[in-house]
N, C-alpha and C. Protein backbone atom coordinates (compact mmCIF):
# COMPACT_ATOMS: atom_id res chain seq x y z
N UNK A 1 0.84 -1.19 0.00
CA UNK A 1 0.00 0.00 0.00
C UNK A 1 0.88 1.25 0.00
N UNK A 2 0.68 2.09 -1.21
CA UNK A 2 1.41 3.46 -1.26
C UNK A 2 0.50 4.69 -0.54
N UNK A 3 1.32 5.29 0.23
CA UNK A 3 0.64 6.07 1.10
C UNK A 3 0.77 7.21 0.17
N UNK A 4 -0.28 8.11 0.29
CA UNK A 4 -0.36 9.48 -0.92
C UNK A 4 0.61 10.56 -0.22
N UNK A 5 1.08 11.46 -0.99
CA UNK A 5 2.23 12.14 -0.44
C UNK A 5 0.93 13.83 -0.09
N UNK A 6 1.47 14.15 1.07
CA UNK A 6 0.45 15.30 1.54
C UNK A 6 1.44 16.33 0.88
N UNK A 7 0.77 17.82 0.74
CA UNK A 7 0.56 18.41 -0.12
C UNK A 7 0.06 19.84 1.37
N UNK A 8 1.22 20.50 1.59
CA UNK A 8 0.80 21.70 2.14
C UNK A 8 0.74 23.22 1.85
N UNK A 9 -0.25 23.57 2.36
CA UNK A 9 -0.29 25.30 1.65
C UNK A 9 -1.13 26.04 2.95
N UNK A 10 -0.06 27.17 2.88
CA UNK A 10 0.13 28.04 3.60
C UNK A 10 -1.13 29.21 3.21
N UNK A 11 -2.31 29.29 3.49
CA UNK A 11 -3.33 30.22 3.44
C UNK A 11 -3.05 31.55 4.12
N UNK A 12 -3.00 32.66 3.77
CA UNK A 12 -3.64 34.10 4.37
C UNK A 12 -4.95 34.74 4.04
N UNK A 13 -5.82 35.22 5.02
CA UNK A 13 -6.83 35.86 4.82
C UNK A 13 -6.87 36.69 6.08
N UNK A 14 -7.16 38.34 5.88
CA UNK A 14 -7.34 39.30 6.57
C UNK A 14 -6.61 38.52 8.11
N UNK A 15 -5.76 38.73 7.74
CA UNK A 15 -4.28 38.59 8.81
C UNK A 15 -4.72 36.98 9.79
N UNK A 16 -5.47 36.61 8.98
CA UNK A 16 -5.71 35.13 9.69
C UNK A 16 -4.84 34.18 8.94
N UNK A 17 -3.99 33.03 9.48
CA UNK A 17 -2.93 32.34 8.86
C UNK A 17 -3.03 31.19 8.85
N UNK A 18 -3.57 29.90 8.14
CA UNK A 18 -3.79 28.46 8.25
C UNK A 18 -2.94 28.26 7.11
N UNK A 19 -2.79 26.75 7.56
CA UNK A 19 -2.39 25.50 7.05
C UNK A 19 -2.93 24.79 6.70
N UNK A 20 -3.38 24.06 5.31
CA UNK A 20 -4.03 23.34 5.04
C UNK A 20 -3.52 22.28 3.94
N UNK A 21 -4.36 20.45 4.75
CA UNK A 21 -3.34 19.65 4.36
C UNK A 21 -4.08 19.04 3.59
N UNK A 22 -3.31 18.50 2.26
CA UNK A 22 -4.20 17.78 1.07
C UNK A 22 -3.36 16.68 0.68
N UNK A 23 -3.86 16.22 -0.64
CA UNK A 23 -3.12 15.01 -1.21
C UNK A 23 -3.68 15.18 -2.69
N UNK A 24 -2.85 14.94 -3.44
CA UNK A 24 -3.23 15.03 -4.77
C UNK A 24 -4.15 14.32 -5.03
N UNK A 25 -4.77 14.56 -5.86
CA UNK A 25 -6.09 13.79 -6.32
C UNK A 25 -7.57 14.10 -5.39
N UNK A 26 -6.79 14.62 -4.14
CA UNK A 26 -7.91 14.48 -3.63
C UNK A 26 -8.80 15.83 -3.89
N UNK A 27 -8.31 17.17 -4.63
CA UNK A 27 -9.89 17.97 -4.38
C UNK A 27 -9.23 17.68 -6.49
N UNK A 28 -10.34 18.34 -7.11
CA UNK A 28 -10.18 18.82 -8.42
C UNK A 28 -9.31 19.72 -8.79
N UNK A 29 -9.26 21.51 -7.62
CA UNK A 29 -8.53 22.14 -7.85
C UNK A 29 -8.51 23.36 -6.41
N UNK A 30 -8.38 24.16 -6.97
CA UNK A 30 -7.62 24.81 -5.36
C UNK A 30 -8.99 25.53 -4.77
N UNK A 31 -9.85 26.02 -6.09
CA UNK A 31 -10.94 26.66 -5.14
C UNK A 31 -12.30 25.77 -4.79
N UNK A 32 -11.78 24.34 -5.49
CA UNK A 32 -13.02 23.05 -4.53
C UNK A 32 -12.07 23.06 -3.01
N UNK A 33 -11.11 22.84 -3.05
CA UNK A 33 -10.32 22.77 -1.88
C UNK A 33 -10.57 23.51 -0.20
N UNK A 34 -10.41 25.02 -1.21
CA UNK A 34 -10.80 25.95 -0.39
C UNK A 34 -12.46 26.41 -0.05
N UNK A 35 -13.31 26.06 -1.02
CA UNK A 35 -14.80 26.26 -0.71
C UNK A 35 -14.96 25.03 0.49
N UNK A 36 -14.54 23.92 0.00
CA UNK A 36 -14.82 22.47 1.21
C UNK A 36 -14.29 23.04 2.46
N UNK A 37 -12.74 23.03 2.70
CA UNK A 37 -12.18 23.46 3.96
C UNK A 37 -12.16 25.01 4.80
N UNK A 38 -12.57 26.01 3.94
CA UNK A 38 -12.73 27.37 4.30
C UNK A 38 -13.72 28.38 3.64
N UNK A 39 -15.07 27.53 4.14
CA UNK A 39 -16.04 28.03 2.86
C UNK A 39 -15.97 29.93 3.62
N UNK A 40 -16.34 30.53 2.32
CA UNK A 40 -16.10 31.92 2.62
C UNK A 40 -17.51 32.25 1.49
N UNK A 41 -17.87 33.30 1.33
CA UNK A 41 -19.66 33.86 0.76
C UNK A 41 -19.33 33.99 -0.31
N UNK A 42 -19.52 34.03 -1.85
CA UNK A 42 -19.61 34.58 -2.78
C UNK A 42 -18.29 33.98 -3.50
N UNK A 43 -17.82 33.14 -2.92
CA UNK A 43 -16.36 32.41 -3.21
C UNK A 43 -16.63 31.27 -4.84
N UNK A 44 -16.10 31.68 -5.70
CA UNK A 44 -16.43 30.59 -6.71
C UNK A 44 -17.77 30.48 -7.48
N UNK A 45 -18.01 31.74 -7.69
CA UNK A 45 -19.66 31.91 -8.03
C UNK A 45 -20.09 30.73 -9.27
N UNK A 46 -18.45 31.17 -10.11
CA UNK A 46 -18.92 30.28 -11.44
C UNK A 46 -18.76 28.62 -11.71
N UNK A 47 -18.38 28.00 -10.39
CA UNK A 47 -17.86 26.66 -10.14
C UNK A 47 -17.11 26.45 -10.94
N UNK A 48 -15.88 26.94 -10.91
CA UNK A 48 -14.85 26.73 -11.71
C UNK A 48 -14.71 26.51 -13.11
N UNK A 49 -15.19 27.60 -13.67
CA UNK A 49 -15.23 27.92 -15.34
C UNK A 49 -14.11 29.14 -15.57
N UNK A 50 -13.69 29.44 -14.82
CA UNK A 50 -12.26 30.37 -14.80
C UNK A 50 -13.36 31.74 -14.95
N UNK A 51 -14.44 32.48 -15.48
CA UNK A 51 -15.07 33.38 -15.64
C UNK A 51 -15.76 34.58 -15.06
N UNK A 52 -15.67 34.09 -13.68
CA UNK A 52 -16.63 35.23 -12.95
C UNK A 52 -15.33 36.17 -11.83
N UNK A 53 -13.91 35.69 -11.93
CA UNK A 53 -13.00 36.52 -11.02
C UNK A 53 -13.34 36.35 -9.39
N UNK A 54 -14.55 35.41 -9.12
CA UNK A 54 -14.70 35.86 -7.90
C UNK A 54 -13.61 34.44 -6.55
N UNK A 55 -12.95 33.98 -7.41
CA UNK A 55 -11.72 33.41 -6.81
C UNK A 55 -10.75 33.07 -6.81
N UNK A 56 -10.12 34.51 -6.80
CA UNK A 56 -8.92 35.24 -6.79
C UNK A 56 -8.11 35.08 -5.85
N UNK A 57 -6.57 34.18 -5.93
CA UNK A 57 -5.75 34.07 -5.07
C UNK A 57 -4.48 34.78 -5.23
N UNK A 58 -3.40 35.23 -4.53
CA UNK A 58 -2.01 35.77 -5.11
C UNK A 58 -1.52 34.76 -3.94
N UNK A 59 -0.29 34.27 -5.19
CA UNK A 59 0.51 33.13 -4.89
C UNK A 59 1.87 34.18 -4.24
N UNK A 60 1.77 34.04 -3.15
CA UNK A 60 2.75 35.09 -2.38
C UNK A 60 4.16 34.28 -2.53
N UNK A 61 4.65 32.65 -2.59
CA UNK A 61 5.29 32.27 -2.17
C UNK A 61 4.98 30.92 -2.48
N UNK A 62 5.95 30.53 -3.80
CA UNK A 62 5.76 28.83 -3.87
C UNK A 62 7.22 28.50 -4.23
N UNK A 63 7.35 26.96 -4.19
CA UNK A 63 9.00 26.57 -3.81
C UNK A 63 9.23 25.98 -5.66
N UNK A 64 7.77 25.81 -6.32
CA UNK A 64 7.93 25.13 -7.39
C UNK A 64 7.20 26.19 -8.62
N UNK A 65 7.99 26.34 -9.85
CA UNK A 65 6.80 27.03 -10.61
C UNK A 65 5.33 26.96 -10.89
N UNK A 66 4.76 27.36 -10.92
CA UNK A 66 3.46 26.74 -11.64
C UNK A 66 3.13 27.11 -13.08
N UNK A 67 1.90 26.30 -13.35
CA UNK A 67 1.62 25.68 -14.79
C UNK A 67 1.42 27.53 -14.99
N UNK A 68 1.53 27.99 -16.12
CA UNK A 68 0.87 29.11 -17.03
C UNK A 68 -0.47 29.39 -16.59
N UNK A 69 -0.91 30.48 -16.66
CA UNK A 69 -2.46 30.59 -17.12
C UNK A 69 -2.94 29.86 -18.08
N UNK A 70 -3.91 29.52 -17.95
CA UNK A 70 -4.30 28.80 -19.17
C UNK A 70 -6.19 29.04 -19.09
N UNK A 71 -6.45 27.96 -20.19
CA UNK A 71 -8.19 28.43 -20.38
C UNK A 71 -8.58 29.79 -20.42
N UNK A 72 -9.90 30.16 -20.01
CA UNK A 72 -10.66 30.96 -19.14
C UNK A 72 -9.56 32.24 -18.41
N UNK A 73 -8.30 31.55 -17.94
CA UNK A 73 -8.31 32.29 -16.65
C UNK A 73 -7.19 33.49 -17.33
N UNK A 74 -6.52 33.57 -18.35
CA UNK A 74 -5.93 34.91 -18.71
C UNK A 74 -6.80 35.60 -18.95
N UNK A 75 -7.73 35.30 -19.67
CA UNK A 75 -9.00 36.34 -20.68
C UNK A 75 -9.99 37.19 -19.17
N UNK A 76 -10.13 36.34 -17.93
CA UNK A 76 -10.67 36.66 -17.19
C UNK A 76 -10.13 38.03 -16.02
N UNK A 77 -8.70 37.37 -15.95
CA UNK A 77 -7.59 38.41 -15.66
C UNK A 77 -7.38 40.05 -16.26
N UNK A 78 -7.29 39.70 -17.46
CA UNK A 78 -7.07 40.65 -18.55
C UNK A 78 -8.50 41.78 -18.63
N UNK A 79 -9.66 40.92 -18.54
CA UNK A 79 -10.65 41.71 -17.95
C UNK A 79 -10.77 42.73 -16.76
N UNK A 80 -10.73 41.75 -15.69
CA UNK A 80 -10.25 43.08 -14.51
C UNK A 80 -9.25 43.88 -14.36
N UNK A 81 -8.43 43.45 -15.26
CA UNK A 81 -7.02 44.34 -15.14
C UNK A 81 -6.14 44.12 -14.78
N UNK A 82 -5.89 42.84 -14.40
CA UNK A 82 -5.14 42.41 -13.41
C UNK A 82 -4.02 41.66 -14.11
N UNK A 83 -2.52 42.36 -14.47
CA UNK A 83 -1.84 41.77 -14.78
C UNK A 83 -0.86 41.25 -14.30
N UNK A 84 -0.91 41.15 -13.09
CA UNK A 84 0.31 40.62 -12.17
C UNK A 84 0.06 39.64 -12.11
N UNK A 85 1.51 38.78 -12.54
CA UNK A 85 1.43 37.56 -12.89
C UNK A 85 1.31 36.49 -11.68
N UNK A 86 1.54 37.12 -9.92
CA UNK A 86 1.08 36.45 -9.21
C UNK A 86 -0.39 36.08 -8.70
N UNK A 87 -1.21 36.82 -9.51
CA UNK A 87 -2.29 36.31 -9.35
C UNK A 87 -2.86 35.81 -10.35
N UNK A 88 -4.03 34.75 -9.70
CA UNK A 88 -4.33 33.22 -10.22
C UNK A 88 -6.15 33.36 -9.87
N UNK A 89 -6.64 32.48 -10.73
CA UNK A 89 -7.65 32.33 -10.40
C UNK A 89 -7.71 30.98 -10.00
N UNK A 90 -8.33 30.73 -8.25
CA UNK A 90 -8.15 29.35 -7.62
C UNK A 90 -8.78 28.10 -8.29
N UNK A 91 -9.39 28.49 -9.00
CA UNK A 91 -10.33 27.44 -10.22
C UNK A 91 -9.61 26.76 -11.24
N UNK A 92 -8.17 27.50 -11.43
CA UNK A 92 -7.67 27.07 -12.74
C UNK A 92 -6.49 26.64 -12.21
N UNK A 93 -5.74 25.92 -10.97
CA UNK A 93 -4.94 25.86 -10.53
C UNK A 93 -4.80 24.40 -9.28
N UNK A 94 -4.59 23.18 -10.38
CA UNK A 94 -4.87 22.17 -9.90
C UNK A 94 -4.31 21.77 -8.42
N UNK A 95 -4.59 21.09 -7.72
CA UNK A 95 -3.75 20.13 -6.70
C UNK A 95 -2.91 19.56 -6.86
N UNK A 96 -1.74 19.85 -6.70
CA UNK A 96 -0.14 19.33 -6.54
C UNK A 96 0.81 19.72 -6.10
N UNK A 97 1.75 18.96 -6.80
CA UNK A 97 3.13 19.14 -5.90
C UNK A 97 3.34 20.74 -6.49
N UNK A 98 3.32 21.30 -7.26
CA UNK A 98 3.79 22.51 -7.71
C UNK A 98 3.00 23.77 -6.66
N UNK A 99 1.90 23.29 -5.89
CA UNK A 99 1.56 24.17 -4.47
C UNK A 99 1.86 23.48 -3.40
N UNK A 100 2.71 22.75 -3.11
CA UNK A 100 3.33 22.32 -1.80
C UNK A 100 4.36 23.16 -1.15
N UNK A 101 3.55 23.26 -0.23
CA UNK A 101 4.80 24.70 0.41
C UNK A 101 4.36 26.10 0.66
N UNK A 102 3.73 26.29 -0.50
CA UNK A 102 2.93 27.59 -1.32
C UNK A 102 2.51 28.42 -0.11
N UNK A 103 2.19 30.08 -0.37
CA UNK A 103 1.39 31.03 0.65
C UNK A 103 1.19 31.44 -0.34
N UNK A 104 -0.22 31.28 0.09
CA UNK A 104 -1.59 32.10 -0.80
C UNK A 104 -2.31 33.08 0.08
N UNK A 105 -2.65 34.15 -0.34
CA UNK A 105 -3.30 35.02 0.34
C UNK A 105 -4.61 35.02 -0.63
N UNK A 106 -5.65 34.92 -0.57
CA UNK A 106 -6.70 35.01 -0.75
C UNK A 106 -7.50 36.48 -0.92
N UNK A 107 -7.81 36.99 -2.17
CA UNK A 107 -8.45 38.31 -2.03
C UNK A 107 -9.58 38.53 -2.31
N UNK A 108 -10.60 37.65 -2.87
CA UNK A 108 -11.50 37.49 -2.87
C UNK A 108 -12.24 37.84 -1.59
């Protein structure tokens, strides 16, 4: 039996600071993750179609690159204005090793 390798990320929200522990495979992507373990109001309006902006993370701090923008989530970016490339929309930003470690601050 292979034990799944956990998968930690360092959350900020309005100066509140958690840890939260996963395993690949186990959510779809970062904002099922975060609606399950830290449901917050208005979080993910569009269930993860990259489209509505309303779950918006900045990757303050990860040990591994991550994947590009991709889909939905530049065109959605580019909409609000938002070109700093540390921010992500939590919908388009799977579970893995490439957020192990990671501090996300949450602005949504």
């Amino acid at each position: 039996m292979q034990l799944k390798e956990e998968i930690l990320i360092n959350l900020i929200r309005d100066d509140q600071h958690l840890t939260i522990r996963t395993y690949h495979g186990e959510y779809r992507n970062l904002m099922l993750l975060l609606f399950d373990q830290i449901y917050y109001d208005d979080f993910g309006e569009c269930k993860g179609m990259g489209r509505c902006g309303t779950c918006i993370v900045q990757i303050t701090s990860s040990t591994a690159p991550l994947p590009p923008r991709d889909r939905n989530e530049n065109t959605t970016l580019t909409k609000l204005d938002l070109a700093d490339p540390s921010l992500r929309l939590s919908c388009q930003l799977l579970i893995d090793r490439s957020l192990h470690n990671s501090t996300i601050t949450l602005l949504s």
